[in-house]
N, C-alpha and C. Protein backbone atom coordinates (compact mmCIF):
# COMPACT_ATOMS: atom_id res chain seq x y z
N UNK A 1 0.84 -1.20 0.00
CA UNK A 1 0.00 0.00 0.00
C UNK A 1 0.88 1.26 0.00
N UNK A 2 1.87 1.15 0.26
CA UNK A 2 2.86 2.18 0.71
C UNK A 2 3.60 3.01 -0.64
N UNK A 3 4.03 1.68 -1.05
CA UNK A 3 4.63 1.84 -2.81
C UNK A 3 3.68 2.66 -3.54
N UNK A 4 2.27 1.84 -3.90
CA UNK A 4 1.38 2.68 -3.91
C UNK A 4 1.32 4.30 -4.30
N UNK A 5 0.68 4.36 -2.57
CA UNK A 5 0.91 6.12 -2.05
C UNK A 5 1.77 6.43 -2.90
N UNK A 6 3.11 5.86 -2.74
CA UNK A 6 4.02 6.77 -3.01
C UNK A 6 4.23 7.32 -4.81
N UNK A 7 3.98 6.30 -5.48
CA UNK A 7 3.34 5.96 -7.03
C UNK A 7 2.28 7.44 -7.02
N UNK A 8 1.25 7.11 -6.09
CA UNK A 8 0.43 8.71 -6.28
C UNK A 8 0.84 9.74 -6.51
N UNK A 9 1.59 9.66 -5.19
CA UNK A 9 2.12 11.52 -4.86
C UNK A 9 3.31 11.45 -6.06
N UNK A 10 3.79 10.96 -6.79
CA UNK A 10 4.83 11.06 -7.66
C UNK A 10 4.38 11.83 -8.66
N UNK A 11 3.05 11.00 -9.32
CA UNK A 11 2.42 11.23 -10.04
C UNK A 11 1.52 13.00 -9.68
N UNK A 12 1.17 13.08 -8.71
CA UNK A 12 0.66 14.19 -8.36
C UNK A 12 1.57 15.52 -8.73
N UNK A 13 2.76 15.08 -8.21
CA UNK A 13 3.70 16.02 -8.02
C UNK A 13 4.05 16.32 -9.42
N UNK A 14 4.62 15.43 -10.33
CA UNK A 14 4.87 15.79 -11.96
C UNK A 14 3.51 16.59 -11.88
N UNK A 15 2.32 16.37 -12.08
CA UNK A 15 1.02 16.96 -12.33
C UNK A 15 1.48 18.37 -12.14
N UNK A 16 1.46 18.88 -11.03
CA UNK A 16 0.93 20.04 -10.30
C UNK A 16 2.60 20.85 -10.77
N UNK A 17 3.35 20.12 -11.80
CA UNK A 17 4.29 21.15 -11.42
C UNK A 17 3.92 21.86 -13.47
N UNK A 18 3.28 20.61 -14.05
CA UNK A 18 2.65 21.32 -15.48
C UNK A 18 2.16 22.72 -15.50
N UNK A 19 1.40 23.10 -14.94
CA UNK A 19 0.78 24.38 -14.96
C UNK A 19 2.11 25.23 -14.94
N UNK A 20 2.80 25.12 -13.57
CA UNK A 20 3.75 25.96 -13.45
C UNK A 20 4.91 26.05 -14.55
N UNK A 21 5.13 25.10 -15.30
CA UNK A 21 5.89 25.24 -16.51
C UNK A 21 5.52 26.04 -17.46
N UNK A 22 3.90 25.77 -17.83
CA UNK A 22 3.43 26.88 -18.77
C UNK A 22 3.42 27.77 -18.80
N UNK A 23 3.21 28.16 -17.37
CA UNK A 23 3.30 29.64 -16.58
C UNK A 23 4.43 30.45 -17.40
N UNK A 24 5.28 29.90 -16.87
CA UNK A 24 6.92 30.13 -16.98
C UNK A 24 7.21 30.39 -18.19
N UNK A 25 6.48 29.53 -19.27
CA UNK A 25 6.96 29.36 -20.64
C UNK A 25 5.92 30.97 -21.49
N UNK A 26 4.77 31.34 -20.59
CA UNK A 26 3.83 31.99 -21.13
C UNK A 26 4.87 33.29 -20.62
N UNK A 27 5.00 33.33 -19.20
CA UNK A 27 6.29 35.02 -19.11
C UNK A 27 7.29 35.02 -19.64
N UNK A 28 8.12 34.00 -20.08
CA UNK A 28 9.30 34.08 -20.89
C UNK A 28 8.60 34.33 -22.50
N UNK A 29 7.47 33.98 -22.83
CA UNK A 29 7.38 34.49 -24.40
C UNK A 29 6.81 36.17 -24.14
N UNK A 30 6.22 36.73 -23.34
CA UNK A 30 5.93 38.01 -22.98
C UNK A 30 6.83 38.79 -23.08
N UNK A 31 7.77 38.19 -22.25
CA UNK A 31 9.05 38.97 -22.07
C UNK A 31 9.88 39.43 -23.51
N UNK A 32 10.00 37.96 -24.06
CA UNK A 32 10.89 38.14 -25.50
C UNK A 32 10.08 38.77 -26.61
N UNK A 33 8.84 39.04 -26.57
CA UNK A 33 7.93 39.82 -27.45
C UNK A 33 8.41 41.62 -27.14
N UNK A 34 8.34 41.83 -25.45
CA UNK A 34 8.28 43.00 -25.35
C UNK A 34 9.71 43.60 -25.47
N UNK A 35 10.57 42.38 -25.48
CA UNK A 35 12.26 42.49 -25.84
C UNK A 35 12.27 42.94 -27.34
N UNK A 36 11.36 42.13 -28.27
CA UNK A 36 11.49 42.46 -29.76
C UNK A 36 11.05 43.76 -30.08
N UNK A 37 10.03 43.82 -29.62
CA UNK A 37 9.22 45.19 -29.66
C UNK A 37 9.89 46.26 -29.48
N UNK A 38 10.81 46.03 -28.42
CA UNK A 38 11.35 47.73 -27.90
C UNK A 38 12.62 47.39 -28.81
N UNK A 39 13.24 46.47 -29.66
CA UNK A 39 14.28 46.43 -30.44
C UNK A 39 13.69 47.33 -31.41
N UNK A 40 13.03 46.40 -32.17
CA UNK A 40 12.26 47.00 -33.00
C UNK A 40 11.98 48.37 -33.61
N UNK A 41 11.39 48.66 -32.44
CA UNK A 41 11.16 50.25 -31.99
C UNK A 41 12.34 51.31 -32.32
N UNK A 42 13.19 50.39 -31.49
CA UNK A 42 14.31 51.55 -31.45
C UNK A 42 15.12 51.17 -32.81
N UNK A 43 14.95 50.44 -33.41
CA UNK A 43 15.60 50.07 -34.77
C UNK A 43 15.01 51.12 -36.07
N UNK A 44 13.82 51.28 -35.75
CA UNK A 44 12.56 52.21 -36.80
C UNK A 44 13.08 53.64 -36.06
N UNK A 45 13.33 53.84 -35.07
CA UNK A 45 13.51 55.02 -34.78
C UNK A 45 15.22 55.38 -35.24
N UNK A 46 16.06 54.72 -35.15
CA UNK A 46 17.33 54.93 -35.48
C UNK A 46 17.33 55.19 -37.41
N UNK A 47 16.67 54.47 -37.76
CA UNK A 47 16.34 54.29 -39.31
C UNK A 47 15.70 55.43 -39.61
N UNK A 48 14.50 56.56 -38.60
CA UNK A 48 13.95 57.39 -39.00
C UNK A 48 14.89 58.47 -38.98
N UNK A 49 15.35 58.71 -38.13
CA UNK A 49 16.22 59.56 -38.06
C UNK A 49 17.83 59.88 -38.69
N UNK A 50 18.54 58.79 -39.23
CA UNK A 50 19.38 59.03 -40.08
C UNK A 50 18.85 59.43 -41.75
């Protein structure tokens, strides 16, 4: 019964840590969007001005 349990909570634990990966994976693409963006930005602005 013990093995078991422990088979559960293993399983639980991979589970509950999914969300938090996505999480992670959803602020790291935020981040590198608002990284491109302000490149971007400042790339159109360097280009406008020469």
């Amino acid at each position: 019964m013990t093995e078991h349990a422990k088979n559960k909570n293993a399983g639980q634990g991979r589970f509950s840590q999914m969300p938090q990966h996505k999480r992670l994976l959803g602020v790291w693409w935020v981040l590198n969007m608002l990284v491109l963006g302000a490149l971007a930005a400042y790339v159109l602005r360097v280009l406008a001005l020469s």
